[in-house]
Protein backbone atom coordinates (compact mmCIF):
# COMPACT_ATOMS: atom_id res chain seq x y z
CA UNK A 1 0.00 0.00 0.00
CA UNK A 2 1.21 3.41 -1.04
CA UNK A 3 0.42 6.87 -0.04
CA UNK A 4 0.34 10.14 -1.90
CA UNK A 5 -0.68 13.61 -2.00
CA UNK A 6 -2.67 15.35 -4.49
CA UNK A 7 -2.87 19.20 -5.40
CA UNK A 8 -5.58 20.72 -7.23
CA UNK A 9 -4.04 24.25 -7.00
CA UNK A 10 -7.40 26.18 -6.27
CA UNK A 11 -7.54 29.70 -6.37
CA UNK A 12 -9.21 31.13 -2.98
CA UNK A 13 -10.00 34.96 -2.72
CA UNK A 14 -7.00 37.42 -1.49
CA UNK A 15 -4.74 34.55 -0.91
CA UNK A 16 -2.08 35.13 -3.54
CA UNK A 17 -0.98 32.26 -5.96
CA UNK A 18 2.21 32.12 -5.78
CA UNK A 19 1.97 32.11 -1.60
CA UNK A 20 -0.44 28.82 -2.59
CA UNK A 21 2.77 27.24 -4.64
CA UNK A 22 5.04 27.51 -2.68
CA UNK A 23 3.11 26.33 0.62
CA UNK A 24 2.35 23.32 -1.80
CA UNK A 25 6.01 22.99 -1.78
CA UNK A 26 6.55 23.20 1.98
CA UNK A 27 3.96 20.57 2.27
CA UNK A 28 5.74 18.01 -0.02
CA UNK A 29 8.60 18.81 1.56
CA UNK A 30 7.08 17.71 4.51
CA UNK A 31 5.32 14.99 3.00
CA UNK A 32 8.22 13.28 2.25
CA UNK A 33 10.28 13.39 5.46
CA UNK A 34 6.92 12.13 6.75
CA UNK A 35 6.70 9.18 4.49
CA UNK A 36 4.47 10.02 1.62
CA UNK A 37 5.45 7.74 -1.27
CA UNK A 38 4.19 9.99 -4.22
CA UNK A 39 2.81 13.27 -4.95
CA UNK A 40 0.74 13.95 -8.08
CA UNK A 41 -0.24 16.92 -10.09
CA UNK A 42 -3.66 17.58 -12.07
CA UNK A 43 -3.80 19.96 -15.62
CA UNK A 44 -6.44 22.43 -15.62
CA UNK A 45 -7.02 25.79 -17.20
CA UNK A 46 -9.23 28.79 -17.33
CA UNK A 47 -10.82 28.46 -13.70
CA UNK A 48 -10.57 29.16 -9.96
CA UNK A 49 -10.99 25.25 -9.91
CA UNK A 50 -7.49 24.30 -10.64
CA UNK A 51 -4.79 27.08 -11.85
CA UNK A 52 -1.75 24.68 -12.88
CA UNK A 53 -1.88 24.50 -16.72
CA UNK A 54 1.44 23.03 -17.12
CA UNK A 55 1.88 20.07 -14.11
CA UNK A 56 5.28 19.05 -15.70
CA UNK A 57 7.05 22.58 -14.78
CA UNK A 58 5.86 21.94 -11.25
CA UNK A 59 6.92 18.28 -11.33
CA UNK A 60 10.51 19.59 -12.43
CA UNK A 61 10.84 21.73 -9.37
CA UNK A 62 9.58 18.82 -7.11
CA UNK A 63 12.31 16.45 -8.88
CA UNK A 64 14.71 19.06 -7.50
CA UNK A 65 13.66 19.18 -3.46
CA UNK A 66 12.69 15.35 -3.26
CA UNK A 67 15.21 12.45 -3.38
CA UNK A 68 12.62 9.87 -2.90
CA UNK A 69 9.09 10.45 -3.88
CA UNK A 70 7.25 9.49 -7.19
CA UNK A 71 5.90 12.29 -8.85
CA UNK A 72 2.24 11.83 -10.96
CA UNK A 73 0.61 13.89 -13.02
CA UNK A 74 -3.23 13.20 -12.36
CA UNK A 75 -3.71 13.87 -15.50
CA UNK A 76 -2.01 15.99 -18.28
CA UNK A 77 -5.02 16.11 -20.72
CA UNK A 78 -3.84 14.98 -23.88
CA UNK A 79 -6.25 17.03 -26.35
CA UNK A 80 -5.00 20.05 -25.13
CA UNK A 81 -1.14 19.51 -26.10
CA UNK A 82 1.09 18.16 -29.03
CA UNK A 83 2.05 14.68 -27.95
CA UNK A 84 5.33 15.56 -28.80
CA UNK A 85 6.30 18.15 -27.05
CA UNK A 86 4.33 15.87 -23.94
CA UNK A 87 6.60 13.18 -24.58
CA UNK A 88 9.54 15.65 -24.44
CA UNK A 89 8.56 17.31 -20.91
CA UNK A 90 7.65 13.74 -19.57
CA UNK A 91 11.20 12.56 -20.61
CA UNK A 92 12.74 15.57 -19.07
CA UNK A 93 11.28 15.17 -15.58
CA UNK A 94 11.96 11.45 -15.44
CA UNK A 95 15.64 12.41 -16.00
CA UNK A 96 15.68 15.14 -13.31
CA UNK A 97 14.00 13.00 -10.89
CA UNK A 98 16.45 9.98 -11.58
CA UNK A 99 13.26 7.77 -13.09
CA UNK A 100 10.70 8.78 -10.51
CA UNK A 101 8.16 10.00 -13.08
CA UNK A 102 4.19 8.42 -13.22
CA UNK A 103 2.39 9.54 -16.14
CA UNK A 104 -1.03 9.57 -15.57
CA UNK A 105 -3.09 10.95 -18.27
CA UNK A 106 -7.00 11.21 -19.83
CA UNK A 107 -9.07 13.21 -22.20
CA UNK A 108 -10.40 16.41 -19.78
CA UNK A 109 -13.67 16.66 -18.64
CA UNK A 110 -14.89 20.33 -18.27
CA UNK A 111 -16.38 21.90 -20.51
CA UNK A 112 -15.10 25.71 -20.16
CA UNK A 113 -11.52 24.09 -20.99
CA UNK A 114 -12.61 22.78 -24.60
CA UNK A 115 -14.43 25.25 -25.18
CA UNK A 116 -11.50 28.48 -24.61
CA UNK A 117 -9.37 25.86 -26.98
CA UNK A 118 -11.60 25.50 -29.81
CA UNK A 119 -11.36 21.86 -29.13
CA UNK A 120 -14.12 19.31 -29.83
CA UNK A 121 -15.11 17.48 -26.82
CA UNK A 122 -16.91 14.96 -28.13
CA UNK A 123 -13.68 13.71 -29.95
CA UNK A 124 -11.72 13.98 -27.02
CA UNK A 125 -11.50 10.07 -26.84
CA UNK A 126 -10.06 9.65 -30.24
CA UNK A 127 -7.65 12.34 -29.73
CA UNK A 128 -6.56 10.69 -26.02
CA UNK A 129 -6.01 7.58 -27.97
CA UNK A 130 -4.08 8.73 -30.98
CA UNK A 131 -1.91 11.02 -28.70
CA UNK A 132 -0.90 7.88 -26.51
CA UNK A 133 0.12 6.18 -29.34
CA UNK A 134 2.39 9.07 -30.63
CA UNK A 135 4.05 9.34 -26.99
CA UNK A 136 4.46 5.88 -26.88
CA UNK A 137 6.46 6.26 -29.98
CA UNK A 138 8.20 8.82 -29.24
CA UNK A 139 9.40 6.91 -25.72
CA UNK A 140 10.88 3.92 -27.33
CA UNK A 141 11.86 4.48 -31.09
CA UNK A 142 14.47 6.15 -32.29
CA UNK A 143 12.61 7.29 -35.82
CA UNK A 144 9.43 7.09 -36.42
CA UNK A 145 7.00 9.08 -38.55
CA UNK A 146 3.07 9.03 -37.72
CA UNK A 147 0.08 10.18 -39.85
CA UNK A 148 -3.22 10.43 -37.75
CA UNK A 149 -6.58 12.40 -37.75
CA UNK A 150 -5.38 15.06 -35.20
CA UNK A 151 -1.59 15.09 -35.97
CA UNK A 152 1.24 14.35 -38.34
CA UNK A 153 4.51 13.37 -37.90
CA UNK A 154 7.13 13.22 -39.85
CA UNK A 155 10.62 11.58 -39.05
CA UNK A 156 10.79 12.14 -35.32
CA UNK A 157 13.64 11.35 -33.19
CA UNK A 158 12.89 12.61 -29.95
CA UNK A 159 15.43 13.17 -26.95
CA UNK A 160 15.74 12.86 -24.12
CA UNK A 161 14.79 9.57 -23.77
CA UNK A 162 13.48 8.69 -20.38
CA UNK A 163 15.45 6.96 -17.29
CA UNK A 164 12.71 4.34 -17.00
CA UNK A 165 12.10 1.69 -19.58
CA UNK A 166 11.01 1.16 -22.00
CA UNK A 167 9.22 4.33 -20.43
CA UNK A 168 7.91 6.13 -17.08
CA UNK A 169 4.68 3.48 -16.06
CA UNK A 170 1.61 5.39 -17.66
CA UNK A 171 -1.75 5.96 -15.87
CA UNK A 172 -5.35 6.34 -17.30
CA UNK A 173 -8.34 8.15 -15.91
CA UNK A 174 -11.37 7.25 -16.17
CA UNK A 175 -14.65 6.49 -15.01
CA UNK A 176 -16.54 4.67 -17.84
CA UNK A 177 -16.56 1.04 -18.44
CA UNK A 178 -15.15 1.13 -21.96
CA UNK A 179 -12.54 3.10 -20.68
CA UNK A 180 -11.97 0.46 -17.64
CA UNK A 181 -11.94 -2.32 -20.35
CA UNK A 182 -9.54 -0.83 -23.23
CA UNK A 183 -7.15 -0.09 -20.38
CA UNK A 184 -7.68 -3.66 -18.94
CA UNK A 185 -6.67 -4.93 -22.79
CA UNK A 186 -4.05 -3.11 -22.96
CA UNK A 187 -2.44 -3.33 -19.82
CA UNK A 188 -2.48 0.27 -18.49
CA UNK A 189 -3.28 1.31 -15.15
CA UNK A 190 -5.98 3.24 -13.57
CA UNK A 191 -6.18 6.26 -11.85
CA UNK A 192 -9.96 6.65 -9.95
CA UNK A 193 -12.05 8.12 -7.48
CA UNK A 194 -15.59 7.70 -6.28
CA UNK A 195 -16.66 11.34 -7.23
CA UNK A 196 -20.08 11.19 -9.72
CA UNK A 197 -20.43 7.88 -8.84
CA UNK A 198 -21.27 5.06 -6.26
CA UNK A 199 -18.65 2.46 -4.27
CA UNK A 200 -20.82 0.00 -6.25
CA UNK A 201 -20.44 1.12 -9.77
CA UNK A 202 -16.32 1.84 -9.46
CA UNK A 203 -16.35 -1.98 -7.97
CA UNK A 204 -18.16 -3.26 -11.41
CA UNK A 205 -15.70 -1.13 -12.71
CA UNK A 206 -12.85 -2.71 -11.69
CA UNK A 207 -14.21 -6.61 -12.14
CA UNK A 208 -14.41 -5.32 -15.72
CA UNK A 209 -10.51 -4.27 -15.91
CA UNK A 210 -9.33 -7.05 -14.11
CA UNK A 211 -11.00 -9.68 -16.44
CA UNK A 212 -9.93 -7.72 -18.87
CA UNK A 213 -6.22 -8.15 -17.78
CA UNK A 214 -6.53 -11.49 -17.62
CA UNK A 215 -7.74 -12.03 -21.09
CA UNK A 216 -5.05 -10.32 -22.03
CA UNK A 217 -1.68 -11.64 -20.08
CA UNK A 218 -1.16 -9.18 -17.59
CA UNK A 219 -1.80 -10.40 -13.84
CA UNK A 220 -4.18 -7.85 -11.80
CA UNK A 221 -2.26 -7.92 -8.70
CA UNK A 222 1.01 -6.29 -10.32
CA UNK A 223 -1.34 -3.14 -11.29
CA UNK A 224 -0.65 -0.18 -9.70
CA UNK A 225 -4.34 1.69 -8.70
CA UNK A 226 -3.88 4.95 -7.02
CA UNK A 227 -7.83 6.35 -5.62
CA UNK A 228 -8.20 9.73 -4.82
CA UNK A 229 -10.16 11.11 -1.71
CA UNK A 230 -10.31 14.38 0.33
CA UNK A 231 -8.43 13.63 3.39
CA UNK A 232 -9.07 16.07 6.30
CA UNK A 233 -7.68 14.72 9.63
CA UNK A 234 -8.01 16.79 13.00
CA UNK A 235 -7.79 16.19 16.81
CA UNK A 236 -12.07 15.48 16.88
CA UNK A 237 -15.11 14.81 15.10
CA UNK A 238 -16.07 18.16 15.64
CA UNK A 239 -12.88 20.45 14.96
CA UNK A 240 -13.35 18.43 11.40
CA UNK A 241 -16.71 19.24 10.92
CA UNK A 242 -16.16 22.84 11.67
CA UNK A 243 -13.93 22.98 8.63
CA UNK A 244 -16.01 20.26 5.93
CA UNK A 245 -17.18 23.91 4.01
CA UNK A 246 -13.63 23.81 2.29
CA UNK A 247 -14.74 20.67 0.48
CA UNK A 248 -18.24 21.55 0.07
CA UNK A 249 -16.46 24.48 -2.32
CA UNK A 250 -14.53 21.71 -4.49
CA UNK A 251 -18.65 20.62 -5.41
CA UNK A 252 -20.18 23.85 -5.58
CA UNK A 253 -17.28 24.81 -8.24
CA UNK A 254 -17.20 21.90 -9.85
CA UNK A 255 -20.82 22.06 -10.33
CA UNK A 256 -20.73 24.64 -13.01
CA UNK A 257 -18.07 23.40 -15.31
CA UNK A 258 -18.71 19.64 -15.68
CA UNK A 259 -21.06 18.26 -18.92
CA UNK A 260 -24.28 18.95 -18.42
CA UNK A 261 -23.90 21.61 -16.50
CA UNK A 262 -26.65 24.44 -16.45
CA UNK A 263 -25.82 26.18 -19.83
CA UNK A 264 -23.07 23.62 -20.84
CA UNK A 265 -24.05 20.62 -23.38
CA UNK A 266 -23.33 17.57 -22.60
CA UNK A 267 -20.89 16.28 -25.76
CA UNK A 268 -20.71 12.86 -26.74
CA UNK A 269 -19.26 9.99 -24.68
CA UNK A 270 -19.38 11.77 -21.27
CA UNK A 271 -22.64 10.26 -20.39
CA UNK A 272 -21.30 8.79 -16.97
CA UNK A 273 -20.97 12.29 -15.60
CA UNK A 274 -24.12 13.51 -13.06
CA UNK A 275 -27.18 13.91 -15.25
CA UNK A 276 -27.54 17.02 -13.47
CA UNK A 277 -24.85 18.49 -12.10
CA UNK A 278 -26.36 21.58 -10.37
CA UNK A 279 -27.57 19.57 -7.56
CA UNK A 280 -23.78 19.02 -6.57
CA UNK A 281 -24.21 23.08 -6.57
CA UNK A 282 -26.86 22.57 -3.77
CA UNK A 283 -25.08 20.32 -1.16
CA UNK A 284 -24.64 22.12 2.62
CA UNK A 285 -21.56 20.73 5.38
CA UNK A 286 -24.45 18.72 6.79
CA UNK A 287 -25.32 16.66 4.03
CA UNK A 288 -21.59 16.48 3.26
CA UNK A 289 -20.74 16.05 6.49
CA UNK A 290 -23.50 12.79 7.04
CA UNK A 291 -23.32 11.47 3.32
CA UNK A 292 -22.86 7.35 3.29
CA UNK A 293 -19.11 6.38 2.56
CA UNK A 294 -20.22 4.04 -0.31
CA UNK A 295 -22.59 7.25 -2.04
CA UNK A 296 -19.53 8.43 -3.86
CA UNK A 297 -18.98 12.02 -1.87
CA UNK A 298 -15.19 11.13 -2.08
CA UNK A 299 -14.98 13.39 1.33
CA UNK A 300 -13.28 11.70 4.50
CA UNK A 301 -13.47 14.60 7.11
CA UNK A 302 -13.25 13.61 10.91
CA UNK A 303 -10.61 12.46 13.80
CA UNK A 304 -8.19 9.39 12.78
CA UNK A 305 -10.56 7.20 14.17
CA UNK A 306 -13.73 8.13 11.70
CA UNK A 307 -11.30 8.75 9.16
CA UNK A 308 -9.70 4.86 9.75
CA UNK A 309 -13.22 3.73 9.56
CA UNK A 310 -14.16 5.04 6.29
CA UNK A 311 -11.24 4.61 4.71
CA UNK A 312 -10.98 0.88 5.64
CA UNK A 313 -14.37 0.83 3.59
CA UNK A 314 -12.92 1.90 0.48
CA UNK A 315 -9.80 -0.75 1.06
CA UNK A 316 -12.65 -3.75 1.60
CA UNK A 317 -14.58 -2.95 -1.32
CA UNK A 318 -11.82 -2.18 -4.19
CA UNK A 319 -8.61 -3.25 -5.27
CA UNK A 320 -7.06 -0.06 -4.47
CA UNK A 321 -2.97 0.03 -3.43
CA UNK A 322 -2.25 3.74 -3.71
CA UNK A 323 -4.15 6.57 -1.97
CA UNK A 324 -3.90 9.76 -3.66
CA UNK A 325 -4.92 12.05 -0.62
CA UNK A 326 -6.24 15.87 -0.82
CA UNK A 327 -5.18 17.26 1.93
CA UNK A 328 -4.86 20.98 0.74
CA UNK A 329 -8.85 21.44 0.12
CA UNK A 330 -10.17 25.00 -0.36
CA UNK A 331 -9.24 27.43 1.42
CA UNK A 332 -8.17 24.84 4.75
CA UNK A 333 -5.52 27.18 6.21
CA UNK A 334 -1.52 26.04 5.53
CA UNK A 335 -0.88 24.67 9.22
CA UNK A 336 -4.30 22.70 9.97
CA UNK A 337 -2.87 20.72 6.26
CA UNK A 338 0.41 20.24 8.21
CA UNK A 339 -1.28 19.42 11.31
CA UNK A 340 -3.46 17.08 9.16
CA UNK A 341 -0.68 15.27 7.01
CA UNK A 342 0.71 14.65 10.18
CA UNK A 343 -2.09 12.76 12.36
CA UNK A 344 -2.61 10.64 9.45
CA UNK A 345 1.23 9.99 8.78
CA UNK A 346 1.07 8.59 12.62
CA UNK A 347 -2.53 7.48 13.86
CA UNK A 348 -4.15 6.80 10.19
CA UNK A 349 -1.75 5.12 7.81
CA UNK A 350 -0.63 2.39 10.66
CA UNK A 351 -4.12 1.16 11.28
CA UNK A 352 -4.47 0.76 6.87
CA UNK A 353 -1.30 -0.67 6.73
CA UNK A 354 -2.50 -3.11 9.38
CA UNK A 355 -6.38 -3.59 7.02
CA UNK A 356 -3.84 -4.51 4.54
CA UNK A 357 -2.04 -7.73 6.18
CA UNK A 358 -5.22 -9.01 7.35
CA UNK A 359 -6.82 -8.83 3.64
């Protein structure tokens, strides 16, 4: 079982963005003389949401304060970039951080991000596809030429090449069965969380991907399956719940920018999102704060021992082997994060570890 962080890189009303960066810093920092095995880094553009548009610039400057933890990228969305130049950054950062690079990638999901881009959403699957292929390429041959729908190339050598081979281990997100089964074919791992969706329908999920890698030669227990969760660990039940309004932002955001969203369409091939998303717009703390683990909130707020329990559902009911943990949600104030990271570094992560062995 591994442990991680995860940054969204929210913007939050006077607090200035580059104070946010570099307390993300001090926290990984800290995250790794606690013990944190990986950190990992989302793309997003054009909203409050998530303001890192280029997560391989950040990853470089984490490969050059951390010695020993992975670094993802949860996801670079691979419409919105040449796969070349991708491949090129990946490469880069897997050199810098001595072949500690995950690549995690997908196709985006909001619909404000296409839409600033001139991008098609509704081919975003195709393009996620052909893009892989062209990275893949670029990772492990020397020459290679490549003539697509969505790009051309001609004669490519790229450098560098990275540390790990035949390449860094790549990661897909999704949360639609086809997507669950092409990676299962294939033999790519998956990168989940229950947001939109039930415990019960990412467990179908995953039966799907791991018959999937067994049809297809690759043995389910060597998969790597990071899940990501909002984290929020404090003294007591109620100290959390005082500050479970941090997360209820993530929704109320999110709520306007996914498909389907009042005033957005919903394109092709994103029919697994809510059906209506503006009810995620209308959740309060206390329906947060009382929502059933296995409803798909994908918010763990509470003391270590709440926080063990619920967590310890997620463990018995998936495959899961990597926790990607939020622990910087809203506007949550730099030293409760510490003070968080920390309780669940040494009254949290024993008791999982413990779940574990007895599984």
């Amino acid at each position: 079982m591994k442990f991680g962080l995860f940054y969204l890189f929210s913007e939050f009303g006077d607090i200035p963005q580059e104070r946010i960066f570099n307390e993300v810093l001090e926290e990984i920092d800290y995250g790794e003389e606690l013990g944190f095995d990986s950190v990992w880094l989302p793309e997003h553009h054009f909203s409050v949401y998530g303001t890192l548009g280029n997560p391989m610039t950040f990853a470089a400057a984490i490969a050059q304060r951390t010695k020993r933890m992975l670094i993802g990228t949860s996801v670079m969305v691979l419409p919105f970039q040449h796969p070349l130049r991708l491949a090129e950054d990946a490469a880069l950062v897997d050199a810098l951080s001595g072949g500690r690079l995950l690549l995690g990638m997908g196709r985006g999901y909001q619909v404000p991000e296409f839409d600033v881009l001139n991008i098609p959403q509704d081919a975003s699957r195709a393009m996620f596809l052909e893009a892989l292929e062209i990275i893949v390429k670029a990772f492990t041959e020397e020459n290679f030429s490549h003539d697509g729908k969505f790009w051309k190339v001609r004669n490519a050598t790229v450098f560098p090449k990275p540390v790990q081979k035949p390449h860094p281990p790549i990661y897909w997100a999704g949360i639609s069965p086809a997507t669950y089964e092409l990676a299962g074919r294939l033999g790519y791992s998956i990168l989940r969380g229950p947001n939109f969706t039930s415990i019960s329908s990412v467990e179908e999920n995953f039966e799907v991907y791991a018959t999937k890698l067994r049809e297809h030669g690759h043995d389910p227990d060597q998969m790597d399956l990071p899940f990501s969760l909002k984290v929020y660990v404090a003294p007591t039940d109620e100290e959390a719940k005082a500050e479970i309004h941090h997360a209820l932002w993530f929704y109320h955001t999110l709520s306007k920018l996914l498909p389907g969203a009042p005033g957005r369409p919903t394109p092709a091939g994103y029919d697994q999102y809510p059906r209506d998303p503006s009810v995620l717009g209308e959740l309060t703390a206390d329906q947060l704060w009382d929502a059933d683990v296995g409803a798909g909130s994908g918010t763990v707020f509470g003391s270590p021992e709440r926080v063990i329990e619920q967590l310890r559902f997620y463990q018995s009911r998936t495959p899961i082997n990597h926790w990607m943990l939020w622990f910087k949600i809203g506007g949550l104030e730099h030293h409760k994060v510490m003070r968080s990271m920390e309780l669940f570094t040494t009254e949290v992560m024993p008791a999982l570890r413990e779940a574990e062995v007895k599984v």
